[in-house]
PDB file of N, CA and C in Angstrom:
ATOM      1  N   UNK A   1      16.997 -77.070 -47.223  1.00  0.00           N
ATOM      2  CA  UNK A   1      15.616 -77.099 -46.774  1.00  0.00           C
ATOM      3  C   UNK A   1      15.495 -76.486 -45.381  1.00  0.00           C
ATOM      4  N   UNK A   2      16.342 -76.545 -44.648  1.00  0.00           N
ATOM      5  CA  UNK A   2      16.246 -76.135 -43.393  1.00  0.00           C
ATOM      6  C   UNK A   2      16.395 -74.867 -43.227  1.00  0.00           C
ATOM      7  N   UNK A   3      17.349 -74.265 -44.101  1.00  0.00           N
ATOM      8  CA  UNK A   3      17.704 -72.879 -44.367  1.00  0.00           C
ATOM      9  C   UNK A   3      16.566 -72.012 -44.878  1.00  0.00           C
ATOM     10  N   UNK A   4      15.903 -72.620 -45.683  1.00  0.00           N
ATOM     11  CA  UNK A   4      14.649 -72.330 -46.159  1.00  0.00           C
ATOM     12  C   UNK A   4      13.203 -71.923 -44.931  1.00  0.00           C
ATOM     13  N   UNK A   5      13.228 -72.944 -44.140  1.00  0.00           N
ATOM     14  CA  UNK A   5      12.151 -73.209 -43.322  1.00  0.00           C
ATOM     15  C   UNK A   5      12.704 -72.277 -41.999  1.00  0.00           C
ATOM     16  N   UNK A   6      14.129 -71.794 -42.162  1.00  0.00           N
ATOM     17  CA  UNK A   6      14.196 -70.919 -40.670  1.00  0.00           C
ATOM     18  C   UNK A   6      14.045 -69.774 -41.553  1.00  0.00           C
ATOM     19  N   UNK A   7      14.425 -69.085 -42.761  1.00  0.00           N
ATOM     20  CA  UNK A   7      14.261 -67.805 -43.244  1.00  0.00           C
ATOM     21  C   UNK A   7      12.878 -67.285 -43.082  1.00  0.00           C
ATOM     22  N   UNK A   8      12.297 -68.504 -43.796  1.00  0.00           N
ATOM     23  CA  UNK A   8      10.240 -68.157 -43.947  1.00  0.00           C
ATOM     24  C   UNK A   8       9.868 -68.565 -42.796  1.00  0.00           C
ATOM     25  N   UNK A   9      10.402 -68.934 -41.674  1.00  0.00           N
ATOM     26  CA  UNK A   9       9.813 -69.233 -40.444  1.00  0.00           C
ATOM     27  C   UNK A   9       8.427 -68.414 -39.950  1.00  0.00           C
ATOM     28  N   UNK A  10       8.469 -66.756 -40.562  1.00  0.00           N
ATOM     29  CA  UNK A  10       7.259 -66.094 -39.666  1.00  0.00           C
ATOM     30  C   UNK A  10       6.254 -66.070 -40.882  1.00  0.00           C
ATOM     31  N   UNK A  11       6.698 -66.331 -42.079  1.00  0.00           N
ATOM     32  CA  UNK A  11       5.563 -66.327 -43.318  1.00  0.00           C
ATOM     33  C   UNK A  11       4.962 -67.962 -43.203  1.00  0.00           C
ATOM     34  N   UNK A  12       5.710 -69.370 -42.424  1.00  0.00           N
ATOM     35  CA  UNK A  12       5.099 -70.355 -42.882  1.00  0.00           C
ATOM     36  C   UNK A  12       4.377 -70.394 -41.448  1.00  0.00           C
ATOM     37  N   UNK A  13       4.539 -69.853 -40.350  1.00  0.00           N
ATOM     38  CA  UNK A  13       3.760 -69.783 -38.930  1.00  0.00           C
ATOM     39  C   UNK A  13       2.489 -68.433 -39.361  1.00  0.00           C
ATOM     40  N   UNK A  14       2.449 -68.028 -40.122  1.00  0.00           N
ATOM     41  CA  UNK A  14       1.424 -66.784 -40.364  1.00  0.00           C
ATOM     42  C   UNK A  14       0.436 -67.589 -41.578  1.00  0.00           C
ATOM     43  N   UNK A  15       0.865 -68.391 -42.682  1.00  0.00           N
ATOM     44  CA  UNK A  15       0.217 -68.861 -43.883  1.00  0.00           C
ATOM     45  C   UNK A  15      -0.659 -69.941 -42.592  1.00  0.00           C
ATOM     46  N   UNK A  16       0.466 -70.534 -41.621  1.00  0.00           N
ATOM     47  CA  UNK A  16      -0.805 -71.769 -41.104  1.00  0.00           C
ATOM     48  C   UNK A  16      -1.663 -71.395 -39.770  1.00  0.00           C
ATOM     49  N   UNK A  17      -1.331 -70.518 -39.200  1.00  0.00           N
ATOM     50  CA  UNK A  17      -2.077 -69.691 -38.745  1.00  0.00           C
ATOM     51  C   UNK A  17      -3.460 -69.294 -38.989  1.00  0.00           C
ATOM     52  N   UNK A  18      -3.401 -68.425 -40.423  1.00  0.00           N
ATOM     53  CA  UNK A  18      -4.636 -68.276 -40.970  1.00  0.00           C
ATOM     54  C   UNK A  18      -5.384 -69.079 -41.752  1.00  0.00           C
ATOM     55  N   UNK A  19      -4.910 -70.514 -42.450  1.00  0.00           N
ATOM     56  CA  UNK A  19      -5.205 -71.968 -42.690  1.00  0.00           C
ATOM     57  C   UNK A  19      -6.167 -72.437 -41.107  1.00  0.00           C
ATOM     58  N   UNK A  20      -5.944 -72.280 -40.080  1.00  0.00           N
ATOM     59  CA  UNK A  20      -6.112 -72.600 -39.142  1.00  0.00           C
ATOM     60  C   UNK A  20      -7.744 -72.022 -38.564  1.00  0.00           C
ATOM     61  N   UNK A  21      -7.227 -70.597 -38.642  1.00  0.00           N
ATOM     62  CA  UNK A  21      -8.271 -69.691 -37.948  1.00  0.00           C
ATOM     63  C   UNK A  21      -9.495 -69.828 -39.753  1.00  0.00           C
ATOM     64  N   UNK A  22      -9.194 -70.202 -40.625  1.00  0.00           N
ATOM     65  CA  UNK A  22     -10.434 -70.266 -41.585  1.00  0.00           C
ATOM     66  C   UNK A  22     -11.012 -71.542 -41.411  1.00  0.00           C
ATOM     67  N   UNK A  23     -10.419 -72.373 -40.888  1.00  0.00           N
ATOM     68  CA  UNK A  23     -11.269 -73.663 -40.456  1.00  0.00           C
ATOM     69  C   UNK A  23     -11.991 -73.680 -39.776  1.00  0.00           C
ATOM     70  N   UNK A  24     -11.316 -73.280 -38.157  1.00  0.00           N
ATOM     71  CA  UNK A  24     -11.938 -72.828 -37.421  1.00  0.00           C
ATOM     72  C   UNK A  24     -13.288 -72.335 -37.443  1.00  0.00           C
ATOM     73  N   UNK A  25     -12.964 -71.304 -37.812  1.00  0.00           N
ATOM     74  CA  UNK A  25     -14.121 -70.111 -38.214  1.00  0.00           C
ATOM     75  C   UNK A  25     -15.562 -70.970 -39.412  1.00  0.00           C
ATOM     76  N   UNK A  26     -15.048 -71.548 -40.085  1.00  0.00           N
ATOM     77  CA  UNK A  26     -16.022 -72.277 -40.783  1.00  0.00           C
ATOM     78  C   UNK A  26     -16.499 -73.578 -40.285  1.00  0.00           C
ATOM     79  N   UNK A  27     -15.732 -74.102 -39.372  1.00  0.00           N
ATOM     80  CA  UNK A  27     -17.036 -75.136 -38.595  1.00  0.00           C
ATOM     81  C   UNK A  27     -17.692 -74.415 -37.377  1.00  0.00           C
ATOM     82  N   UNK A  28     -17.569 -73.315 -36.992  1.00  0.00           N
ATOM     83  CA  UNK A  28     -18.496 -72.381 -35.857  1.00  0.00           C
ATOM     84  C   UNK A  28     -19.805 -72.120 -37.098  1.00  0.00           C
ATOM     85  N   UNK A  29     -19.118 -71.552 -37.666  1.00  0.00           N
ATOM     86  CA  UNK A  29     -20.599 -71.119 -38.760  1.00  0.00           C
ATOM     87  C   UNK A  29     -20.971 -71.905 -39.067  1.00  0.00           C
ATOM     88  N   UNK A  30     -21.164 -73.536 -39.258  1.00  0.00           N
ATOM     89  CA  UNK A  30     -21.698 -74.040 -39.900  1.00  0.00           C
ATOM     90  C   UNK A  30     -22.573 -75.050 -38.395  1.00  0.00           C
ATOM     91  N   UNK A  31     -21.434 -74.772 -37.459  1.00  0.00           N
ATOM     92  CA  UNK A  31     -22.239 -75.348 -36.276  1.00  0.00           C
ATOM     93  C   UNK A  31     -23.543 -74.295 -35.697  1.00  0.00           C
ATOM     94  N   UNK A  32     -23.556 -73.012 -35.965  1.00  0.00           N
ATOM     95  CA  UNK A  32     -24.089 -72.197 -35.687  1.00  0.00           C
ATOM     96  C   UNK A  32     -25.623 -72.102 -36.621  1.00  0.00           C
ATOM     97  N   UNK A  33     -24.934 -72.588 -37.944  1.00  0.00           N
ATOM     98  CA  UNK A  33     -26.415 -72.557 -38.627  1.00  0.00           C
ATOM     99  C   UNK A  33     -27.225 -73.881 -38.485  1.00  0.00           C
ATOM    100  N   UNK A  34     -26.522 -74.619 -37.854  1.00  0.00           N
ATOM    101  CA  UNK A  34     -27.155 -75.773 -37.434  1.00  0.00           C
ATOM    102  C   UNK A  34     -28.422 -75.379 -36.335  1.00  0.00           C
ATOM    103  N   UNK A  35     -27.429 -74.823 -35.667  1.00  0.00           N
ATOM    104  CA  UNK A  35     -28.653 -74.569 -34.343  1.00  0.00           C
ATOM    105  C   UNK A  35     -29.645 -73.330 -34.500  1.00  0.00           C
ATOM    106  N   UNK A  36     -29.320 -72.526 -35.547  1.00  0.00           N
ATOM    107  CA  UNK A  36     -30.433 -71.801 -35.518  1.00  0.00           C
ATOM    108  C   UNK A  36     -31.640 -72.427 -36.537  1.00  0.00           C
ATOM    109  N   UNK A  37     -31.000 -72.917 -37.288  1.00  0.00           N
ATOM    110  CA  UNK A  37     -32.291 -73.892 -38.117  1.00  0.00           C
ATOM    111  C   UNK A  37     -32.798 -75.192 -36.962  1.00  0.00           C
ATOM    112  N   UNK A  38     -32.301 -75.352 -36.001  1.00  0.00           N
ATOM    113  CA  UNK A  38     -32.772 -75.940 -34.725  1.00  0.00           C
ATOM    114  C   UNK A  38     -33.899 -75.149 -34.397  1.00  0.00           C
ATOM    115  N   UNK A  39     -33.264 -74.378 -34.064  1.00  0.00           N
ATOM    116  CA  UNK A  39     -34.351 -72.877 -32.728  1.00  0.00           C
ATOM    117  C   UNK A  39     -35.572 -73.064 -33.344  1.00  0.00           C
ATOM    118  N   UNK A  40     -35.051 -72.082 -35.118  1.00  0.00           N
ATOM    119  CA  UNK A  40     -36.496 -71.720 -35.631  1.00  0.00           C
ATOM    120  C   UNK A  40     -37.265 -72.444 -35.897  1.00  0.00           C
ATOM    121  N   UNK A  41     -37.168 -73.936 -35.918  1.00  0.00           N
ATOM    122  CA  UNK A  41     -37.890 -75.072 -36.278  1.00  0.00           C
ATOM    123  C   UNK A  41     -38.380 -75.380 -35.266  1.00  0.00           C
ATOM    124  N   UNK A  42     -38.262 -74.694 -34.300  1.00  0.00           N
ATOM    125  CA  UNK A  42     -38.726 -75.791 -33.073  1.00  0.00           C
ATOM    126  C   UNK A  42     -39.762 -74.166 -32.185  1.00  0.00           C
ATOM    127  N   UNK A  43     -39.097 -73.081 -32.993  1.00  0.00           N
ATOM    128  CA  UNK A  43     -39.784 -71.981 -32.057  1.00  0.00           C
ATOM    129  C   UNK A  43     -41.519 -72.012 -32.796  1.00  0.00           C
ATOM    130  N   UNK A  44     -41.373 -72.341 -33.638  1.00  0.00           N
ATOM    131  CA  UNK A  44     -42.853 -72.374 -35.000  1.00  0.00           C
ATOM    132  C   UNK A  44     -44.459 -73.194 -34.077  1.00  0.00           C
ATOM    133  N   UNK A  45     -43.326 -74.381 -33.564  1.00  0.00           N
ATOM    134  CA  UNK A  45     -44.384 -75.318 -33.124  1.00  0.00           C
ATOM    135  C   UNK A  45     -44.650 -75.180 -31.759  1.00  0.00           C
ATOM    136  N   UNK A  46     -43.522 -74.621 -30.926  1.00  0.00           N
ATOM    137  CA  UNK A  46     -43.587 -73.985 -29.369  1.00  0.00           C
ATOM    138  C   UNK A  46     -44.610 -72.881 -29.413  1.00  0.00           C
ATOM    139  N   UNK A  47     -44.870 -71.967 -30.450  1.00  0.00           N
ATOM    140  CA  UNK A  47     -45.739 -70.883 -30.518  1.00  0.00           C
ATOM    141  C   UNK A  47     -47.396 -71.387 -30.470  1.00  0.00           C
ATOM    142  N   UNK A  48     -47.212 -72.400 -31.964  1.00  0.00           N
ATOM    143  CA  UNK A  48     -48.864 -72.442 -32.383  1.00  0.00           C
ATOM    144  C   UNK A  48     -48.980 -73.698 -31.190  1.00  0.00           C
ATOM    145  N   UNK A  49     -48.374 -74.384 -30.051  1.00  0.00           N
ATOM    146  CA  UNK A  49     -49.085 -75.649 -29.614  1.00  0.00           C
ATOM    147  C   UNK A  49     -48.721 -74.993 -28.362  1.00  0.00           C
ATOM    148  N   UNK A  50     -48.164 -74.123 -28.055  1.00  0.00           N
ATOM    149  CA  UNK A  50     -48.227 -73.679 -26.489  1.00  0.00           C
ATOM    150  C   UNK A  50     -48.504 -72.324 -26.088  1.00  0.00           C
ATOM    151  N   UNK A  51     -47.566 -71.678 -26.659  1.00  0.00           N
ATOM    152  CA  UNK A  51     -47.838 -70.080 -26.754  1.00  0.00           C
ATOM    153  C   UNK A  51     -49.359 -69.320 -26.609  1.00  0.00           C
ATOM    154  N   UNK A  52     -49.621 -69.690 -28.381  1.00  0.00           N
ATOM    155  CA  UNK A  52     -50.713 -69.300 -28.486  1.00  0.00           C
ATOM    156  C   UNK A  52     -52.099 -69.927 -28.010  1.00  0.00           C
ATOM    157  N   UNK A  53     -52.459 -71.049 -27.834  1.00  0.00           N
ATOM    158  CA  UNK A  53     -53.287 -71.095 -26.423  1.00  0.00           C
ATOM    159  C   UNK A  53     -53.217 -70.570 -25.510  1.00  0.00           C
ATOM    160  N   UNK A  54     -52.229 -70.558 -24.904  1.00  0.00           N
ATOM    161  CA  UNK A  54     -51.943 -69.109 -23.325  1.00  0.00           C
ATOM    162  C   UNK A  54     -52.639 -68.175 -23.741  1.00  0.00           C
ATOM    163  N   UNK A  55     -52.227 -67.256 -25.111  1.00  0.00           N
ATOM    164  CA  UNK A  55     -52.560 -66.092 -25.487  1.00  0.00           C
ATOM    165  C   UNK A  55     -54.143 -65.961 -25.316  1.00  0.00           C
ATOM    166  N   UNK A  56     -54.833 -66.808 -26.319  1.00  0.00           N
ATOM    167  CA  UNK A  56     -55.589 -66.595 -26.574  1.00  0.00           C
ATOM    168  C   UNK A  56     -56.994 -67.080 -25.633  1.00  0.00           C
ATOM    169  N   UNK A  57     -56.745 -67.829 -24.367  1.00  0.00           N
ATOM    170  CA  UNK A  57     -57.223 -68.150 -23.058  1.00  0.00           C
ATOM    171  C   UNK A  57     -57.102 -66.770 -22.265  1.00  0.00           C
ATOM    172  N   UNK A  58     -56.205 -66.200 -22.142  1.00  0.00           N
ATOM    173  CA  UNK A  58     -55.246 -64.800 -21.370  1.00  0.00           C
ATOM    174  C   UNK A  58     -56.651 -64.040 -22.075  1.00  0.00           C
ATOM    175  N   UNK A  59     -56.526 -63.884 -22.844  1.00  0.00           N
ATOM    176  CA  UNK A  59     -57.355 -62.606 -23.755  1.00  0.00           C
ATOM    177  C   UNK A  59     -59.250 -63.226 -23.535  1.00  0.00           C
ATOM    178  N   UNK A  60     -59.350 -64.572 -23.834  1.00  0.00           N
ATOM    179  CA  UNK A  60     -60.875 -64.589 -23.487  1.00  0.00           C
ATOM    180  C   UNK A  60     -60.664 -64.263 -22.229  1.00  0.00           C
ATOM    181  N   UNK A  61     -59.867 -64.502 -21.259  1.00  0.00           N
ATOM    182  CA  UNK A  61     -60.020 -64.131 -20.073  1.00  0.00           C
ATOM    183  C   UNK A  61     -60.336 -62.531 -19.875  1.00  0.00           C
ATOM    184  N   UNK A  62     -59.622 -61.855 -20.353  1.00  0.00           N
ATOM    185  CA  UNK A  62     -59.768 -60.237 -20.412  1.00  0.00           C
ATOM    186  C   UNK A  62     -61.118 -59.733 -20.903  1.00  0.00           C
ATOM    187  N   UNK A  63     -61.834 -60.186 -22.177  1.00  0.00           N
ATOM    188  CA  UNK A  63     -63.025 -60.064 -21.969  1.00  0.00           C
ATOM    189  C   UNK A  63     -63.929 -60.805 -21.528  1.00  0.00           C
ATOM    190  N   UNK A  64     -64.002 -61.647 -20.650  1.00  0.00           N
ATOM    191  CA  UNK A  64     -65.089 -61.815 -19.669  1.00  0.00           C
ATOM    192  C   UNK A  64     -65.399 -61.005 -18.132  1.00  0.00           C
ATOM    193  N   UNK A  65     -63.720 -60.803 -18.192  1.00  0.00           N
ATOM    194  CA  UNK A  65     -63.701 -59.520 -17.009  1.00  0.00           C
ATOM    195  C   UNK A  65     -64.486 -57.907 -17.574  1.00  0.00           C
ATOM    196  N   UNK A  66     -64.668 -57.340 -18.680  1.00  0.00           N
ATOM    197  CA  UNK A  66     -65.480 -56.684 -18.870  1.00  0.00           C
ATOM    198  C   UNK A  66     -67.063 -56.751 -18.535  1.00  0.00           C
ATOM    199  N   UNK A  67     -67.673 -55.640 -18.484  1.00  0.00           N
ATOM    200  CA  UNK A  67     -69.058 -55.191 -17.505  1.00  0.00           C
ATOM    201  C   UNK A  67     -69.843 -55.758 -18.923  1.00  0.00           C
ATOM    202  N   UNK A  68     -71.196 -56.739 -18.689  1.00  0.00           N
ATOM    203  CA  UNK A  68     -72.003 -56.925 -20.070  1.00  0.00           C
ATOM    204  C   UNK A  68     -72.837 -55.626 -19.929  1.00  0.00           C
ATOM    205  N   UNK A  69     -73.212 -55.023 -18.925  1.00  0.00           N
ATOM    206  CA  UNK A  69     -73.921 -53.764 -19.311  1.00  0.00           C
ATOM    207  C   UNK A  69     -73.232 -52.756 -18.679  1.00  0.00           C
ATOM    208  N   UNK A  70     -73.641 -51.737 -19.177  1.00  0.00           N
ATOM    209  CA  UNK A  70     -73.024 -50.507 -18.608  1.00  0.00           C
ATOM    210  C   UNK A  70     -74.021 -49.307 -18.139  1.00  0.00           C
ATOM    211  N   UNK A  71     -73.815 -48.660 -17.646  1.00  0.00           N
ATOM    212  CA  UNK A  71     -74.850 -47.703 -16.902  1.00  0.00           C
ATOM    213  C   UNK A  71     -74.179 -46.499 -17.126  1.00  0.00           C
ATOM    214  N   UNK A  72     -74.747 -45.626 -17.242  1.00  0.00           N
ATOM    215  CA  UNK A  72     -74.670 -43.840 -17.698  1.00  0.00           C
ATOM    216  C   UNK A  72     -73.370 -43.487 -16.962  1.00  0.00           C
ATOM    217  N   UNK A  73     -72.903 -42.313 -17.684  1.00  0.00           N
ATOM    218  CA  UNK A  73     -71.382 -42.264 -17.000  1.00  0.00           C
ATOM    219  C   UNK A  73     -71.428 -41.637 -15.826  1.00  0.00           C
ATOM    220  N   UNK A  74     -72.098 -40.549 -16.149  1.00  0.00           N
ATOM    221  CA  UNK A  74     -72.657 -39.256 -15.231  1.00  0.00           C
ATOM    222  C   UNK A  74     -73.799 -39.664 -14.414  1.00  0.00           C
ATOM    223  N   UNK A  75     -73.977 -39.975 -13.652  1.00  0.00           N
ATOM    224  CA  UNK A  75     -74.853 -40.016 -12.901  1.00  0.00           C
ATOM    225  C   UNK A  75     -75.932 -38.906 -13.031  1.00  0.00           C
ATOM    226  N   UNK A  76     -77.311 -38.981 -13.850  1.00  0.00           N
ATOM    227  CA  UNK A  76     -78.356 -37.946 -13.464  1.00  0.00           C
ATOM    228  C   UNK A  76     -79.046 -37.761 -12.829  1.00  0.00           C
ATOM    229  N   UNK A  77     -79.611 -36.347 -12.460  1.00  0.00           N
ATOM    230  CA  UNK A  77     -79.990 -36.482 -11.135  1.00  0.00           C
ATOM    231  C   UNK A  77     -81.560 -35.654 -11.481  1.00  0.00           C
TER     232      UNK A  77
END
């Protein structure tokens, strides 16, 4: 057994290696889709309850700063 385990020494350090790095790698992704189903759930309601009031205050604001009448471009004389 021992003879065994020093021959395959770089095949049983390479098999757990990549045993290793697929674990790895699959609780990042799964921690990762956690938080983006976080974000987007939370970016939905940040938009319509904060965002877009700004926006749409910002913008009545923009047209009330417009002229209600306007006068000839050219001046006639």
């Amino acid at each position: 057994m021992i003879g065994y385990v020093y021959l395959n020494k770089d095949a049983i350090i390479k098999e757990q290696k990549d045993a290793l790095m697929k674990s790895i790698s699959g609780q990042l992704a799964s921690q990762l889709v956690k938080q983006t189903e976080a974000l987007t759930g939370n970016m939905d309601s940040m938009f319509s309850e904060k965002i877009k009031p700004e926006m749409t205050l910002q913008h009545n604001n923009q047209l009330k700063a417009f002229p209600k009448q306007t006068g000839p471009a050219i001046p006639m004389r």
